[in-house]
Structure formats: structure tokens, C-alpha cells
PDBML (XML) file of the C-alpha atoms, coordinates in Angstrom:
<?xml version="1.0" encoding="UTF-8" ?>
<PDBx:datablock datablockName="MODEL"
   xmlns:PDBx="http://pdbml.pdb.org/schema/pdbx-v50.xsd"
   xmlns:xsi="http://www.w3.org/2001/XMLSchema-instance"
   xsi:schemaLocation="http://pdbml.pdb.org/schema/pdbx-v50.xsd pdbx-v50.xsd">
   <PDBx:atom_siteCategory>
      <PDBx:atom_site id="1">
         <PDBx:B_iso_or_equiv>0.00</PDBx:B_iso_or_equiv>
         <PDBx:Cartn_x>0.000</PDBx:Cartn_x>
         <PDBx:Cartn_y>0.000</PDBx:Cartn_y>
         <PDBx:Cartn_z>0.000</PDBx:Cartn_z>
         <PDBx:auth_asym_id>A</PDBx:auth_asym_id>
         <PDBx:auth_atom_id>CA</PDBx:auth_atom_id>
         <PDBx:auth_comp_id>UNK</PDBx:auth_comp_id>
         <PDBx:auth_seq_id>1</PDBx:auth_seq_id>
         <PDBx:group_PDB>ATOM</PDBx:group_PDB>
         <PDBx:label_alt_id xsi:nil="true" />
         <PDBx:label_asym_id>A</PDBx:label_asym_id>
         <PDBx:label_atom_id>CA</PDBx:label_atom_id>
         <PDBx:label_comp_id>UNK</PDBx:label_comp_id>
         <PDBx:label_entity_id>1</PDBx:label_entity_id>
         <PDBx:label_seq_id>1</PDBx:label_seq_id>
         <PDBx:occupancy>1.00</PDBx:occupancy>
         <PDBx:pdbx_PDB_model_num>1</PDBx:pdbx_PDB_model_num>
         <PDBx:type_symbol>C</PDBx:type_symbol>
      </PDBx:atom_site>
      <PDBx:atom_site id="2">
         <PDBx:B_iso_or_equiv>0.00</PDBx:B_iso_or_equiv>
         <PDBx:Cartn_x>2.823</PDBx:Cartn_x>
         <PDBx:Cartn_y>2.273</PDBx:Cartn_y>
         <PDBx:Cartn_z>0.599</PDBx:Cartn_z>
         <PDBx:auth_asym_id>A</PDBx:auth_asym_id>
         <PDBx:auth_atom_id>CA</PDBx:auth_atom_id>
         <PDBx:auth_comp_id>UNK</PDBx:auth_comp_id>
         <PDBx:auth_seq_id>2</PDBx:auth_seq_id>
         <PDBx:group_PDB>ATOM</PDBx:group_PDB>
         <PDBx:label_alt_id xsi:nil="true" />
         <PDBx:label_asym_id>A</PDBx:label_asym_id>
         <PDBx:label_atom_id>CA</PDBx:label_atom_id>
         <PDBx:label_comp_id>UNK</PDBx:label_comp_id>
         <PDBx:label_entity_id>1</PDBx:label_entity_id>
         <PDBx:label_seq_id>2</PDBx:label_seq_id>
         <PDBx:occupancy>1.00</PDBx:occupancy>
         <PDBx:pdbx_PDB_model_num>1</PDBx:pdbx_PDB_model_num>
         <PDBx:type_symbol>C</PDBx:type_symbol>
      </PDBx:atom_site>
      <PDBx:atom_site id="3">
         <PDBx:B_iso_or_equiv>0.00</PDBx:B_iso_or_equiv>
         <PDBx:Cartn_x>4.886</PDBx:Cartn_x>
         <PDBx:Cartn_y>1.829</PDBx:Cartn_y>
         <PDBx:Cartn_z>-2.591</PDBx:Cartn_z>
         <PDBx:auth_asym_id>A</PDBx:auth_asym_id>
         <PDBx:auth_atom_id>CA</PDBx:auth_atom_id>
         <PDBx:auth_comp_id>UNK</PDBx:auth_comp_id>
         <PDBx:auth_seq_id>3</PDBx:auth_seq_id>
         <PDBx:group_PDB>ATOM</PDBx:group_PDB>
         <PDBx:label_alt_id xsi:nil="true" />
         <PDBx:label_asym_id>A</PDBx:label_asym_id>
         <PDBx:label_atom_id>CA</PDBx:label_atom_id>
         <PDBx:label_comp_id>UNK</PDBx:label_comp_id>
         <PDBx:label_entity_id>1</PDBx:label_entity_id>
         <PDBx:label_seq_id>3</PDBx:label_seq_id>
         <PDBx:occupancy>1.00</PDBx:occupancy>
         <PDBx:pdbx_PDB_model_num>1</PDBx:pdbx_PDB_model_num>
         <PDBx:type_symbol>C</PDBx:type_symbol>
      </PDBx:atom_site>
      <PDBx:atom_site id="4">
         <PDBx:B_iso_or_equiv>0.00</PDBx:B_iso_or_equiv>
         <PDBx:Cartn_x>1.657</PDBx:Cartn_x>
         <PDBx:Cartn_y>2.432</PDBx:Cartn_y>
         <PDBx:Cartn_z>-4.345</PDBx:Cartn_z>
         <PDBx:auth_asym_id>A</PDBx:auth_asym_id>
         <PDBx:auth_atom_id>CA</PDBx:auth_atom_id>
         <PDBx:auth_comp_id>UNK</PDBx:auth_comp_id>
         <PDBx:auth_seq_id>4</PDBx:auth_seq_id>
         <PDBx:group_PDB>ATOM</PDBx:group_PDB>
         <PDBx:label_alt_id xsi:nil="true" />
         <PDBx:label_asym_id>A</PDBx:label_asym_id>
         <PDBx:label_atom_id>CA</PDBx:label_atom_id>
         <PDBx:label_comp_id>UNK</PDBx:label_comp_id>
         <PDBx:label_entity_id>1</PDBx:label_entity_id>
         <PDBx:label_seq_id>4</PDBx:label_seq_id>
         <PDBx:occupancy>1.00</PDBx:occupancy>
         <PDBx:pdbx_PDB_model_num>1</PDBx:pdbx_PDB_model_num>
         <PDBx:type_symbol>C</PDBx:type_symbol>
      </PDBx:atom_site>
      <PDBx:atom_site id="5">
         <PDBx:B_iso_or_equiv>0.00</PDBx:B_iso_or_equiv>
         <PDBx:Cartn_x>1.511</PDBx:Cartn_x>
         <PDBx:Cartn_y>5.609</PDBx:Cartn_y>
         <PDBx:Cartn_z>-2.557</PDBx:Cartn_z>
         <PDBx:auth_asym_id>A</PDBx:auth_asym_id>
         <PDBx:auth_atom_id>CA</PDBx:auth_atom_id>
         <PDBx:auth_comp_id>UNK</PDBx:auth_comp_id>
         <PDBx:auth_seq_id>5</PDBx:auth_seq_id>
         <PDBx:group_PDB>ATOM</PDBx:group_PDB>
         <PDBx:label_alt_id xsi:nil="true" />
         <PDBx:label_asym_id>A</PDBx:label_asym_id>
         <PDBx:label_atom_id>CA</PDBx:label_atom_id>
         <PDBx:label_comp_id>UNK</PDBx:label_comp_id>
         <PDBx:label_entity_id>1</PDBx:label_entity_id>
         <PDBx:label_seq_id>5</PDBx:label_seq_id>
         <PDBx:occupancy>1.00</PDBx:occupancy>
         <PDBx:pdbx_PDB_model_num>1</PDBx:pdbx_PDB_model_num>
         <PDBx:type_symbol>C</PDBx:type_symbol>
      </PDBx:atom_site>
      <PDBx:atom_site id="6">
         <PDBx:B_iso_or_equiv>0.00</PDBx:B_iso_or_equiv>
         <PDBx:Cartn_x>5.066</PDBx:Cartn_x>
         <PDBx:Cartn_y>6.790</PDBx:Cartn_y>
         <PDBx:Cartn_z>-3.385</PDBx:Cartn_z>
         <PDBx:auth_asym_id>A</PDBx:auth_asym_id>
         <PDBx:auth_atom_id>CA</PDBx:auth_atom_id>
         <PDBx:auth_comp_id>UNK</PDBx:auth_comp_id>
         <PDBx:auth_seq_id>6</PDBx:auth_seq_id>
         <PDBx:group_PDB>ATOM</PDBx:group_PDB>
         <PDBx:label_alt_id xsi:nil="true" />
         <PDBx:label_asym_id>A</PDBx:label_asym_id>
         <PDBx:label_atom_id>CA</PDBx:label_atom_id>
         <PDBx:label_comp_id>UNK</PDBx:label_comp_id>
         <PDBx:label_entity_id>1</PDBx:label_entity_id>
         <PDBx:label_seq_id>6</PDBx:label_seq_id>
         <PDBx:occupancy>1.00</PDBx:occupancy>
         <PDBx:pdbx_PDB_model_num>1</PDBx:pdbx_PDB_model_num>
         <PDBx:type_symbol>C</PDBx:type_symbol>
      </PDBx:atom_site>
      <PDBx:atom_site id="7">
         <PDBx:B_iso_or_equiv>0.00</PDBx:B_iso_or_equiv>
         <PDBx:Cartn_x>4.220</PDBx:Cartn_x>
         <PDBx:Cartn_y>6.123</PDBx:Cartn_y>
         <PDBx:Cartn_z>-7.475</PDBx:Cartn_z>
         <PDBx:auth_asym_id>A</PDBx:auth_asym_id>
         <PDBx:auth_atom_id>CA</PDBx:auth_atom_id>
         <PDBx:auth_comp_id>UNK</PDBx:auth_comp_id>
         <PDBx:auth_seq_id>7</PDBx:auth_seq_id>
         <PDBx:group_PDB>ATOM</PDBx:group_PDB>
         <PDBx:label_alt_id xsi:nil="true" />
         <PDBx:label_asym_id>A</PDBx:label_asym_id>
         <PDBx:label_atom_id>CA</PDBx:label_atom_id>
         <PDBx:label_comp_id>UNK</PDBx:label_comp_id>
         <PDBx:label_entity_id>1</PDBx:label_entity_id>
         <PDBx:label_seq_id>7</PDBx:label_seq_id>
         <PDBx:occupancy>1.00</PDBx:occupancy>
         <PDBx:pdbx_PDB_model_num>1</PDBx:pdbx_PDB_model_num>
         <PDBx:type_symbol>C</PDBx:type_symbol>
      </PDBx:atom_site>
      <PDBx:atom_site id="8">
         <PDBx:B_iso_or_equiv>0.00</PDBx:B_iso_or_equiv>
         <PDBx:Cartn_x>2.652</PDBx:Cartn_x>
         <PDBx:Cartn_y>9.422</PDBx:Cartn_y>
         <PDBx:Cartn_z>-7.084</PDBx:Cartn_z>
         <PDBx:auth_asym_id>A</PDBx:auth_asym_id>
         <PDBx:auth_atom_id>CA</PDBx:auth_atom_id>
         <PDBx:auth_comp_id>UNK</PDBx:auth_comp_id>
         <PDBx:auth_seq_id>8</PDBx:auth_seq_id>
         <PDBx:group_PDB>ATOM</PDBx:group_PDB>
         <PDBx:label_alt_id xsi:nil="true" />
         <PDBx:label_asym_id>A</PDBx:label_asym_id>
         <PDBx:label_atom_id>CA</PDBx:label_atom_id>
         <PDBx:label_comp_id>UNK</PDBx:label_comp_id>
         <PDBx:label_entity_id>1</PDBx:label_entity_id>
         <PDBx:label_seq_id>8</PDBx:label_seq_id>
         <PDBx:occupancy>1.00</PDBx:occupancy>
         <PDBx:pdbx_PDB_model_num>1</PDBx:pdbx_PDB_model_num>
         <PDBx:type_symbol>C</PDBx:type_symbol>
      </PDBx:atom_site>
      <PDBx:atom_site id="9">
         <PDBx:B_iso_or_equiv>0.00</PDBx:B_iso_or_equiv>
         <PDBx:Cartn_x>-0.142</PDBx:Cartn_x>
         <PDBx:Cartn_y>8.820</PDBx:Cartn_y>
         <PDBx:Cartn_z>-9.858</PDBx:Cartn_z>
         <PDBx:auth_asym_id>A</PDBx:auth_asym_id>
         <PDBx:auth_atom_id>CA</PDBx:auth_atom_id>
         <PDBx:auth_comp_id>UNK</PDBx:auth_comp_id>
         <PDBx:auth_seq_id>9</PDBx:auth_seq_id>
         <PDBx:group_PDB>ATOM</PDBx:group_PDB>
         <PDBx:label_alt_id xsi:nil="true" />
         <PDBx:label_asym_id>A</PDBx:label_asym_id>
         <PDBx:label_atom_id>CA</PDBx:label_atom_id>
         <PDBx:label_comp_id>UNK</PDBx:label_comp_id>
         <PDBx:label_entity_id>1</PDBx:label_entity_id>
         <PDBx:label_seq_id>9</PDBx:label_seq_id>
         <PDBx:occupancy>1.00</PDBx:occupancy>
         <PDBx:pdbx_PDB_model_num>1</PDBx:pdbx_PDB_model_num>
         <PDBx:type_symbol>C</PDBx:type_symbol>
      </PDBx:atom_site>
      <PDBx:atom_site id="10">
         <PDBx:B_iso_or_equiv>0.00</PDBx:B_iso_or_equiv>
         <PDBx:Cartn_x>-3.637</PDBx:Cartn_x>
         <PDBx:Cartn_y>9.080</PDBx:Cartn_y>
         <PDBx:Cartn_z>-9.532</PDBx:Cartn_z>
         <PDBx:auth_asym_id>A</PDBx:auth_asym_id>
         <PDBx:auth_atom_id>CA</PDBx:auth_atom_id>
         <PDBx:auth_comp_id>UNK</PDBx:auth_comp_id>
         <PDBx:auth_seq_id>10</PDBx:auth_seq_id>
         <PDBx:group_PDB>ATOM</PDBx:group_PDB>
         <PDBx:label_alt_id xsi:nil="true" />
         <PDBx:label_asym_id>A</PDBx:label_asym_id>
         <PDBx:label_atom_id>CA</PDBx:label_atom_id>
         <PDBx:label_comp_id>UNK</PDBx:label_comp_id>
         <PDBx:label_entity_id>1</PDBx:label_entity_id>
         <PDBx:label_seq_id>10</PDBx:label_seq_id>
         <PDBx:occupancy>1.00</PDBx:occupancy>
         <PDBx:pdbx_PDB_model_num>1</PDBx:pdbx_PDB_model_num>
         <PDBx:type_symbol>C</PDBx:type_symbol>
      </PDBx:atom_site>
      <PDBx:atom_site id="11">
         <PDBx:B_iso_or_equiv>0.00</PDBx:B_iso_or_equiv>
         <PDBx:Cartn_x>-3.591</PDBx:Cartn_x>
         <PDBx:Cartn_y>4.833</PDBx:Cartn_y>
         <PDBx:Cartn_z>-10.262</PDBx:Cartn_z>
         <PDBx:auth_asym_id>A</PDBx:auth_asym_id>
         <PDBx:auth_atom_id>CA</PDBx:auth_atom_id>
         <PDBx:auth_comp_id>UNK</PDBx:auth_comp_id>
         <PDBx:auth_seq_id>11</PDBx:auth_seq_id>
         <PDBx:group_PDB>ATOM</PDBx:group_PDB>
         <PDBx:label_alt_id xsi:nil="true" />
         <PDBx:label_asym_id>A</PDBx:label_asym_id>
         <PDBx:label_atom_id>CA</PDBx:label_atom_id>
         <PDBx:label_comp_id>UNK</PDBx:label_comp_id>
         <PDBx:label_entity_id>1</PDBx:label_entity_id>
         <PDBx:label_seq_id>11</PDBx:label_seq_id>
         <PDBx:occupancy>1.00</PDBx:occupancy>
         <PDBx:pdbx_PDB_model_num>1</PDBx:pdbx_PDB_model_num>
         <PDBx:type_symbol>C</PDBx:type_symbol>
      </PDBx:atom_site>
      <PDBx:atom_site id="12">
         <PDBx:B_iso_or_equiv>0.00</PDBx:B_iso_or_equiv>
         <PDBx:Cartn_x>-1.478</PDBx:Cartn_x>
         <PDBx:Cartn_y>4.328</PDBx:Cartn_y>
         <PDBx:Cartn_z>-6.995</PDBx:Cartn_z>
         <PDBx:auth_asym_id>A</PDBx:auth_asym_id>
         <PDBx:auth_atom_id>CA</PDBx:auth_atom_id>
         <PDBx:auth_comp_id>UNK</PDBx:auth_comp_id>
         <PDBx:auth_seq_id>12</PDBx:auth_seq_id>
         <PDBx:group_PDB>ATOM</PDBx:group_PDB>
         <PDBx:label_alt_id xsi:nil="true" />
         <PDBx:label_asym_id>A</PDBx:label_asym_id>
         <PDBx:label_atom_id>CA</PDBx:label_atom_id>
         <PDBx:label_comp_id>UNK</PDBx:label_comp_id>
         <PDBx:label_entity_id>1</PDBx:label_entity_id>
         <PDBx:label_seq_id>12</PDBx:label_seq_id>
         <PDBx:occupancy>1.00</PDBx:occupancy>
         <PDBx:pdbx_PDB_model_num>1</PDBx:pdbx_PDB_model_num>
         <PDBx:type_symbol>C</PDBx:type_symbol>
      </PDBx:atom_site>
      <PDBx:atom_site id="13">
         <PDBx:B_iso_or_equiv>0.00</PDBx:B_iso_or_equiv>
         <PDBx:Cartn_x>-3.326</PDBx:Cartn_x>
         <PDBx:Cartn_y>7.147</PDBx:Cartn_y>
         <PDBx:Cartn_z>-4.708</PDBx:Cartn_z>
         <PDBx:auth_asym_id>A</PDBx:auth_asym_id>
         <PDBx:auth_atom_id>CA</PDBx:auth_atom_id>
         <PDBx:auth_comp_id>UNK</PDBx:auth_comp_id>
         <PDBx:auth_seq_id>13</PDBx:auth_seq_id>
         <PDBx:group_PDB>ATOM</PDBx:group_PDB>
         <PDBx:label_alt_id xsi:nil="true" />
         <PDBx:label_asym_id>A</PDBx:label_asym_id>
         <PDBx:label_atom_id>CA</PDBx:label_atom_id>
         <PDBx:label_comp_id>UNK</PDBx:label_comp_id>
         <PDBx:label_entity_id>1</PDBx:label_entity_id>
         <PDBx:label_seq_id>13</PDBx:label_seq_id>
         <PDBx:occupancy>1.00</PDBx:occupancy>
         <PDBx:pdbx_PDB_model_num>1</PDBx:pdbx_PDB_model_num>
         <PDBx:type_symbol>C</PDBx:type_symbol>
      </PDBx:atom_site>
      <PDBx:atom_site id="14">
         <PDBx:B_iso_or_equiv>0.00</PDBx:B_iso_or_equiv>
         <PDBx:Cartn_x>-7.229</PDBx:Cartn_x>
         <PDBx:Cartn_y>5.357</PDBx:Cartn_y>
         <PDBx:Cartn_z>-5.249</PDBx:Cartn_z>
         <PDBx:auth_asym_id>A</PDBx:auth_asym_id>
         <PDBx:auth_atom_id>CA</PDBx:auth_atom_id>
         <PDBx:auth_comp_id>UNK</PDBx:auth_comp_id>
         <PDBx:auth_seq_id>14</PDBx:auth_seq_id>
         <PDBx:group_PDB>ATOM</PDBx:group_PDB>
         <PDBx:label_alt_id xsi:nil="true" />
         <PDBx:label_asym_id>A</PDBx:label_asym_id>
         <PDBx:label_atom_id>CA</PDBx:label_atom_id>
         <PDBx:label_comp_id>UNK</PDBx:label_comp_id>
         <PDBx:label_entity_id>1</PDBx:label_entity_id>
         <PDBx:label_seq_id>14</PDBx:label_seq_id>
         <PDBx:occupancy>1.00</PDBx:occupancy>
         <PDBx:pdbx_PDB_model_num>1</PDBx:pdbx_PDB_model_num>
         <PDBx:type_symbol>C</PDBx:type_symbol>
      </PDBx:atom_site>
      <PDBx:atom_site id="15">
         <PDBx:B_iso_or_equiv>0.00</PDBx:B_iso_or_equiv>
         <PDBx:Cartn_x>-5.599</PDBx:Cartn_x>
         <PDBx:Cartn_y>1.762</PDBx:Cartn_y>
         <PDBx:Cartn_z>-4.738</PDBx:Cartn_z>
         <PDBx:auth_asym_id>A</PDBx:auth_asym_id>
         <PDBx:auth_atom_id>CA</PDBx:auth_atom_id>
         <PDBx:auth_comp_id>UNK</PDBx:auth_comp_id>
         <PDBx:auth_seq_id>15</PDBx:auth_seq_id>
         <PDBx:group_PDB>ATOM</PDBx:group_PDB>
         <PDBx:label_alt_id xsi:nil="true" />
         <PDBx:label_asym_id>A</PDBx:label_asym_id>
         <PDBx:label_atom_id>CA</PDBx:label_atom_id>
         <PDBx:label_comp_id>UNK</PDBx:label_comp_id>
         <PDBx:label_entity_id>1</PDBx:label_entity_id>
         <PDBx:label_seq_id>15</PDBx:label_seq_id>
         <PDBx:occupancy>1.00</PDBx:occupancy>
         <PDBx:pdbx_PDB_model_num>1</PDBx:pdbx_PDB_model_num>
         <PDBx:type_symbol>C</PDBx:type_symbol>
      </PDBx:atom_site>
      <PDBx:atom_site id="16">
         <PDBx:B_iso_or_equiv>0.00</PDBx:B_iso_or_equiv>
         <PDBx:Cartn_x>-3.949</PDBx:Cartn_x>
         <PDBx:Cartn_y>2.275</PDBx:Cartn_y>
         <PDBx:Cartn_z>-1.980</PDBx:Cartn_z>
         <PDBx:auth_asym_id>A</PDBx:auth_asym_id>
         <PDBx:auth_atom_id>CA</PDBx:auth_atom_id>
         <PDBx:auth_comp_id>UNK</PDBx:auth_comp_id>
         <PDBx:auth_seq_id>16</PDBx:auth_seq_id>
         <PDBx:group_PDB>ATOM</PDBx:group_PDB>
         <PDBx:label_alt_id xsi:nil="true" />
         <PDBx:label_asym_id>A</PDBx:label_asym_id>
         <PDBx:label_atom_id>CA</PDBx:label_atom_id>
         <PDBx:label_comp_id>UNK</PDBx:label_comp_id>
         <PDBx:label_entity_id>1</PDBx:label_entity_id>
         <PDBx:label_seq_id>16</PDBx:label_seq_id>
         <PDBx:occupancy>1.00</PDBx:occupancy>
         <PDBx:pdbx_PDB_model_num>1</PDBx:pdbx_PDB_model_num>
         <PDBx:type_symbol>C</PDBx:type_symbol>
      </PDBx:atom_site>
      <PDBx:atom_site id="17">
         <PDBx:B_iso_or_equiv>0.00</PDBx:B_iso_or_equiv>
         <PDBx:Cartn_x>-7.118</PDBx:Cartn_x>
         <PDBx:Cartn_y>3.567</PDBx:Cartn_y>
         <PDBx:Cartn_z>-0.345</PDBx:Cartn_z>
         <PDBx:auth_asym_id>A</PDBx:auth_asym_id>
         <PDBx:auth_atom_id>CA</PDBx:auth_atom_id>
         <PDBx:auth_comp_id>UNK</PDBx:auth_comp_id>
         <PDBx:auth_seq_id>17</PDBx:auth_seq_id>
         <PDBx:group_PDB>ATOM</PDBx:group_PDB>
         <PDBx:label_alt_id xsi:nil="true" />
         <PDBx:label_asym_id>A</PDBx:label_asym_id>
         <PDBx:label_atom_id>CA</PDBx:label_atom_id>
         <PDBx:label_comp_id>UNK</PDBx:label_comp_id>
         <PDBx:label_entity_id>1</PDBx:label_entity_id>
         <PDBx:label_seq_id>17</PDBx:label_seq_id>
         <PDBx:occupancy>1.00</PDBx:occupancy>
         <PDBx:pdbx_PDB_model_num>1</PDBx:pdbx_PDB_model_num>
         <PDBx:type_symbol>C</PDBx:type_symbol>
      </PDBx:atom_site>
      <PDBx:atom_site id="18">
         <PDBx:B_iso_or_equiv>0.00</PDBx:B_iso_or_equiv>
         <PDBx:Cartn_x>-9.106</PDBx:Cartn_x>
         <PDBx:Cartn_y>0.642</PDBx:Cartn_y>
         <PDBx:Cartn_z>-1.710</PDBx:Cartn_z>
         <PDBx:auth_asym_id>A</PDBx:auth_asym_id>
         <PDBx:auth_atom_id>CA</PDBx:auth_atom_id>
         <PDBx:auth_comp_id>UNK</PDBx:auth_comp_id>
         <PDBx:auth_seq_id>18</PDBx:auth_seq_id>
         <PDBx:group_PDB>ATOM</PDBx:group_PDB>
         <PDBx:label_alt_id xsi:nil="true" />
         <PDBx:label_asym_id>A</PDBx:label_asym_id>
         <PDBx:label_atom_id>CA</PDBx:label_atom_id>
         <PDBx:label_comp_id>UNK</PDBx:label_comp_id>
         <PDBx:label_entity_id>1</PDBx:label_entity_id>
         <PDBx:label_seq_id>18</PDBx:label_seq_id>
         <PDBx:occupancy>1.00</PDBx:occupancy>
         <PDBx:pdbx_PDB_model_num>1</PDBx:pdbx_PDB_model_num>
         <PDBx:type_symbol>C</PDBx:type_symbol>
      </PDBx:atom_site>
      <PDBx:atom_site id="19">
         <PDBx:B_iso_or_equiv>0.00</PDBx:B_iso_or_equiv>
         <PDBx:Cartn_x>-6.425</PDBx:Cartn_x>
         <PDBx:Cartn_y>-1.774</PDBx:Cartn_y>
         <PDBx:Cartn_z>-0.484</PDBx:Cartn_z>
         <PDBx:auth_asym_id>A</PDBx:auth_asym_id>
         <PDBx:auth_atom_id>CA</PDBx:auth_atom_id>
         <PDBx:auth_comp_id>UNK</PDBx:auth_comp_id>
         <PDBx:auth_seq_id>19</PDBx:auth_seq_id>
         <PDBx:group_PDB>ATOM</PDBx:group_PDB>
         <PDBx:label_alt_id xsi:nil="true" />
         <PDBx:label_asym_id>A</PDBx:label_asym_id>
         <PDBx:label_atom_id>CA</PDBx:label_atom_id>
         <PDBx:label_comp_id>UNK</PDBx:label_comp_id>
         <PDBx:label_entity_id>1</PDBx:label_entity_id>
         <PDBx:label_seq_id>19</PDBx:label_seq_id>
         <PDBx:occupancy>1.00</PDBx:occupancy>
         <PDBx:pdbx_PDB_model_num>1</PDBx:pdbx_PDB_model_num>
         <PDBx:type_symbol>C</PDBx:type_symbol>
      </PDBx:atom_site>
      <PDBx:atom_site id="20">
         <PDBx:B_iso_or_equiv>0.00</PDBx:B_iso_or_equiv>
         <PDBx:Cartn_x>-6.462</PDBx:Cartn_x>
         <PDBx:Cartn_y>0.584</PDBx:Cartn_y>
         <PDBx:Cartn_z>3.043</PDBx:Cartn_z>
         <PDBx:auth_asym_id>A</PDBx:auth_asym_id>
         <PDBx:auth_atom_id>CA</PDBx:auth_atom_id>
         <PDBx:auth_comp_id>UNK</PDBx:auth_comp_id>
         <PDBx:auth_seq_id>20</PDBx:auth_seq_id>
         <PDBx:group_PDB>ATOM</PDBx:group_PDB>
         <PDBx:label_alt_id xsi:nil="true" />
         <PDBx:label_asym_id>A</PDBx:label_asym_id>
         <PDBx:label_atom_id>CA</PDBx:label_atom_id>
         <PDBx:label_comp_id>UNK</PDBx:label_comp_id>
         <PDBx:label_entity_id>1</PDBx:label_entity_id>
         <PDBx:label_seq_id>20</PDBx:label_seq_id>
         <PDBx:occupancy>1.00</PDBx:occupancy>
         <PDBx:pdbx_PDB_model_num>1</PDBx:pdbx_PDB_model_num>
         <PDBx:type_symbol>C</PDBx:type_symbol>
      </PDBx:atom_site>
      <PDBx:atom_site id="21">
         <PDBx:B_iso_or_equiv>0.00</PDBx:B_iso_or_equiv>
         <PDBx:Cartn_x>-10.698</PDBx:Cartn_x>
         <PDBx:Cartn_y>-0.392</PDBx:Cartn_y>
         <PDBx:Cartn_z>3.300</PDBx:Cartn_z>
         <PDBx:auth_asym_id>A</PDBx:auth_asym_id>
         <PDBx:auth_atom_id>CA</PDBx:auth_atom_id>
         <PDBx:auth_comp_id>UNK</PDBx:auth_comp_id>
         <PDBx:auth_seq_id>21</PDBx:auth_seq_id>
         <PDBx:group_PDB>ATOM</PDBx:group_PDB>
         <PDBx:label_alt_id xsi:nil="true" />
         <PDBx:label_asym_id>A</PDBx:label_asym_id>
         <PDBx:label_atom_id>CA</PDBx:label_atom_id>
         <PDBx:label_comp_id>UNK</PDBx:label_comp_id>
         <PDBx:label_entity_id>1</PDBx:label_entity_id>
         <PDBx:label_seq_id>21</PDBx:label_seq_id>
         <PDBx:occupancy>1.00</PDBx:occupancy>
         <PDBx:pdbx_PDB_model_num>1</PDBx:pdbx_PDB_model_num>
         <PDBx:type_symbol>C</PDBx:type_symbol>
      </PDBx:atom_site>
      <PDBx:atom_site id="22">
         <PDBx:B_iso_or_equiv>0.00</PDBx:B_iso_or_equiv>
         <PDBx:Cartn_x>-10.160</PDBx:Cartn_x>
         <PDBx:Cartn_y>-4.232</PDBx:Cartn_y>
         <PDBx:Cartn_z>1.991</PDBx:Cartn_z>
         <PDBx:auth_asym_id>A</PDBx:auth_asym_id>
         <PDBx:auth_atom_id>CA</PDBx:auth_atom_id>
         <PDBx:auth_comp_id>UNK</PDBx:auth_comp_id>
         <PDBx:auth_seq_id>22</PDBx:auth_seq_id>
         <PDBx:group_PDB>ATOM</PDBx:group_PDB>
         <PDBx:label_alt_id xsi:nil="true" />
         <PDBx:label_asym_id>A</PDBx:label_asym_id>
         <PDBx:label_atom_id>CA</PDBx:label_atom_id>
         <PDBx:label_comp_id>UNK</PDBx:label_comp_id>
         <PDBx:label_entity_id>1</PDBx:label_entity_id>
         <PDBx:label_seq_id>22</PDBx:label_seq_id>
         <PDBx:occupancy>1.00</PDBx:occupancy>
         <PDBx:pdbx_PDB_model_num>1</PDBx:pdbx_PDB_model_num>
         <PDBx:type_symbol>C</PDBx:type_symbol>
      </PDBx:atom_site>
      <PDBx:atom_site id="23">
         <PDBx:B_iso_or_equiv>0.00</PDBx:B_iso_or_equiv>
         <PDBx:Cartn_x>-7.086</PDBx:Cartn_x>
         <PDBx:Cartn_y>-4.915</PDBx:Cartn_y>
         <PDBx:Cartn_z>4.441</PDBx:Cartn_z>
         <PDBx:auth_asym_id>A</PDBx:auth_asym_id>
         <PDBx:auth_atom_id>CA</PDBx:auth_atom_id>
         <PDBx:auth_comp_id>UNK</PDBx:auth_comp_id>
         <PDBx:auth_seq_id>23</PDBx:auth_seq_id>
         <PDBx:group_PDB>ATOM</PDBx:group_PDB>
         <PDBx:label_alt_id xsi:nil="true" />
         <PDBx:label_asym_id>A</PDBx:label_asym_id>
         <PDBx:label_atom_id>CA</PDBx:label_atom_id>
         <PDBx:label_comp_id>UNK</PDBx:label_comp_id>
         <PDBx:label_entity_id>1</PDBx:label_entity_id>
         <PDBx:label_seq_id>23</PDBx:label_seq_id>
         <PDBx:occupancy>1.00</PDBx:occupancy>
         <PDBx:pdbx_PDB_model_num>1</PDBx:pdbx_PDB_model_num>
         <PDBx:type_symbol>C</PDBx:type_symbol>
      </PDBx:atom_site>
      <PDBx:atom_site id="24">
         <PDBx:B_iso_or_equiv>0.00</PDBx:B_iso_or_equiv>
         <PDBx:Cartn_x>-8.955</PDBx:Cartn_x>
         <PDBx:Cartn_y>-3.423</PDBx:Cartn_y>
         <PDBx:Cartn_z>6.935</PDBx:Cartn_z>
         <PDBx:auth_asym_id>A</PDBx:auth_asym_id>
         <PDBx:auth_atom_id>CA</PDBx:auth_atom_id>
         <PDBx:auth_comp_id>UNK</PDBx:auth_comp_id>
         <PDBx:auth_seq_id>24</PDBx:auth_seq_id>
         <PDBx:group_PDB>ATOM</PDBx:group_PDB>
         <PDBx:label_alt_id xsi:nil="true" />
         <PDBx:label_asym_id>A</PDBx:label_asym_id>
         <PDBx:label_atom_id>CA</PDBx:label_atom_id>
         <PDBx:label_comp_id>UNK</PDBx:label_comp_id>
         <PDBx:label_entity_id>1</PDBx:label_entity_id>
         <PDBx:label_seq_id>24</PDBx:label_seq_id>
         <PDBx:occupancy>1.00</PDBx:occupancy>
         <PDBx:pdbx_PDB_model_num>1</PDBx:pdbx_PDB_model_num>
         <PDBx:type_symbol>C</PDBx:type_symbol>
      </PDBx:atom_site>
   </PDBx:atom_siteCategory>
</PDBx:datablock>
């Protein structure tokens, strides 16, 4: 979820939040 964050693209921001929800 992190290295998704760090790509810095739109792509990496929304599935990092998905993945935040779904791990959750």
C-alpha cells in the first residue's frame, strides 16, 4: 500500500485507499 503511494499517480493514490478499506 505504501509503494503504491510513493508512485505518485492518480492509479497508486485510489488503490492504496481501496487496499487501506479491503485490508482493513
Amino acid at each position: 500500500i505504501a509503494a503504491g503511494t510513493y508512485a505518485l499517480n492518480l492509479d497508486g493514490f485510489r488503490g492504496a485507499v481501496l487496499q487501506m478499506i479491503a485490508h482493513g
